[in-house]
C-alpha atoms as a PDB file:
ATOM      1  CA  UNK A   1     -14.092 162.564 168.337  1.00  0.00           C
ATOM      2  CA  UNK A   2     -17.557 162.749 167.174  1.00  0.00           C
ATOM      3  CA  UNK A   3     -17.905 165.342 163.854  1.00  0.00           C
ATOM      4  CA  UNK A   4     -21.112 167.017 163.496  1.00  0.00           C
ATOM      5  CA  UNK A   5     -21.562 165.381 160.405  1.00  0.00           C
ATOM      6  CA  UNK A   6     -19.705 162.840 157.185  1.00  0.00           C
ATOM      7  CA  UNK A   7     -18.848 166.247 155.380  1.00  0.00           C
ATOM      8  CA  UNK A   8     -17.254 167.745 158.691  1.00  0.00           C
ATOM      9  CA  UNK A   9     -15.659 164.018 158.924  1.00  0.00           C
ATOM     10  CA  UNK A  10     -13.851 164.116 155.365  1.00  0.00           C
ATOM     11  CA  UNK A  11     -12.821 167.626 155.982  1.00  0.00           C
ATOM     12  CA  UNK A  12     -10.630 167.576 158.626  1.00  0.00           C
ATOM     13  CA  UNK A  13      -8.570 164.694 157.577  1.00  0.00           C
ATOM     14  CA  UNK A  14      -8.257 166.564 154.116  1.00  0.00           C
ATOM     15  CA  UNK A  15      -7.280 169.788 155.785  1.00  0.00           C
ATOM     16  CA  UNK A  16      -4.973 168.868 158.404  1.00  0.00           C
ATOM     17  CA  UNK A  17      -3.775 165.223 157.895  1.00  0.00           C
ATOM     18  CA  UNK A  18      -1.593 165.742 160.700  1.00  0.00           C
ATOM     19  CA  UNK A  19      -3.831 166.218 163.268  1.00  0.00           C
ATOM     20  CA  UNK A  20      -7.066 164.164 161.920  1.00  0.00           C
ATOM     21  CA  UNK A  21      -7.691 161.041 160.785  1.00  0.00           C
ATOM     22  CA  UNK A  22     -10.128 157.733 160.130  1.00  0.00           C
ATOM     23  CA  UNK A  23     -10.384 154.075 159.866  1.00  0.00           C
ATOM     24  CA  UNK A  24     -12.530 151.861 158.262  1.00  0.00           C
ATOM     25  CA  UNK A  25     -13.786 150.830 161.723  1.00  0.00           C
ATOM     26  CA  UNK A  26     -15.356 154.406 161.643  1.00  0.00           C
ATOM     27  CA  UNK A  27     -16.509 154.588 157.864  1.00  0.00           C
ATOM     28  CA  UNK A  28     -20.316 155.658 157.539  1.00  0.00           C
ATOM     29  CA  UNK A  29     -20.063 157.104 160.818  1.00  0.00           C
ATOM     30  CA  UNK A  30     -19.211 160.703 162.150  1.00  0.00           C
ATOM     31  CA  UNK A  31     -16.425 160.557 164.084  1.00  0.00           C
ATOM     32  CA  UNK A  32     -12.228 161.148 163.595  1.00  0.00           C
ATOM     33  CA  UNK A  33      -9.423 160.642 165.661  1.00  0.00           C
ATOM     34  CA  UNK A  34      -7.618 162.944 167.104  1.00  0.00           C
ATOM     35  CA  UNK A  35      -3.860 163.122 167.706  1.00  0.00           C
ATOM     36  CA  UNK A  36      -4.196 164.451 171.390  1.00  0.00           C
ATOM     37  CA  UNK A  37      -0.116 165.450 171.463  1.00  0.00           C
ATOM     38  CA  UNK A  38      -0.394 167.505 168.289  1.00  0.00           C
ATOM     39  CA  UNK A  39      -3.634 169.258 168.297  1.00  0.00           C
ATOM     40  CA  UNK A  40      -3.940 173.051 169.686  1.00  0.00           C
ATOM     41  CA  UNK A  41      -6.332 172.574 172.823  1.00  0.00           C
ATOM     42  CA  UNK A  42      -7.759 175.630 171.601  1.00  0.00           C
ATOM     43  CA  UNK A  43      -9.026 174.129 168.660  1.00  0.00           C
ATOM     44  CA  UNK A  44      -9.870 171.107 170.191  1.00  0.00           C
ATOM     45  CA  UNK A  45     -12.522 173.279 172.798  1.00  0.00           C
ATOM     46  CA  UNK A  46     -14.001 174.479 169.447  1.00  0.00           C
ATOM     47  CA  UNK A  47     -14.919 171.261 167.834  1.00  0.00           C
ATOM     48  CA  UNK A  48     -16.127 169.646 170.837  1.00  0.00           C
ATOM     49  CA  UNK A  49     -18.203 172.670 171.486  1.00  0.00           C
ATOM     50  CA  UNK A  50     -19.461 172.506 168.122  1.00  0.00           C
ATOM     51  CA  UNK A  51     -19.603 168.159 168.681  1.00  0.00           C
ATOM     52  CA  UNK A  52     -21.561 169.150 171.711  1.00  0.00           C
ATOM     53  CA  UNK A  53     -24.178 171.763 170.283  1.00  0.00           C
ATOM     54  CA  UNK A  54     -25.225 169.087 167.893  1.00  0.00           C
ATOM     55  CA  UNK A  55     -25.909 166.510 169.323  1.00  0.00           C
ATOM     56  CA  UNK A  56     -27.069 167.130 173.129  1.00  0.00           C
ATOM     57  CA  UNK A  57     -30.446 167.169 173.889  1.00  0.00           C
ATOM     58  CA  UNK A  58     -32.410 170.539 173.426  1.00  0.00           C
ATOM     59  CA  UNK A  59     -33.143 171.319 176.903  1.00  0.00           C
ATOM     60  CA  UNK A  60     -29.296 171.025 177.702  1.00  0.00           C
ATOM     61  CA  UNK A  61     -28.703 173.883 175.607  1.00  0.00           C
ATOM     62  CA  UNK A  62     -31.238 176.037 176.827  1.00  0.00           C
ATOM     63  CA  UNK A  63     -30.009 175.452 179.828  1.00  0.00           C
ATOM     64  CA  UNK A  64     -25.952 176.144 179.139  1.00  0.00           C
ATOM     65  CA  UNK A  65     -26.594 178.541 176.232  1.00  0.00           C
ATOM     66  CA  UNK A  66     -29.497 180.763 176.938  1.00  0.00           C
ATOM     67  CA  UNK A  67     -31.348 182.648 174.110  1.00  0.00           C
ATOM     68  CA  UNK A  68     -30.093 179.776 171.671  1.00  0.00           C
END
């Protein structure tokens, strides 16, 4: 999953090992991976919402998210 940014990236791992975590394949680059049978899907909605607002284009938020 794509993290909004490196500090976002280090942070889950830290905070919840057993859901998160990285490879040096991924190293300098935002993104995790996510263990799909363990993770609340809850949560999972939030960060790719949050994934989502940050990086799609302007106009696609507008357009999803008005008044944003």
């Amino acid at each position: 999953m794509k993290t909004t940014d490196l500090q976002e990236k280090e942070a889950l791992p830290a905070g919840r090992p057993e859901l998160f975590s990285t490879t040096p394949h991924y190293d300098g680059y935002p993104a995790v991976l996510v263990d799909l049978e363990r993770i609340d899907p809850g949560l999972l909605g939030e960060l790719v919402e949050d994934a989502w607002r940050t990086y799609a284009l302007a106009r696609h938020r507008a357009e999803r998210l008005p008044g944003s």
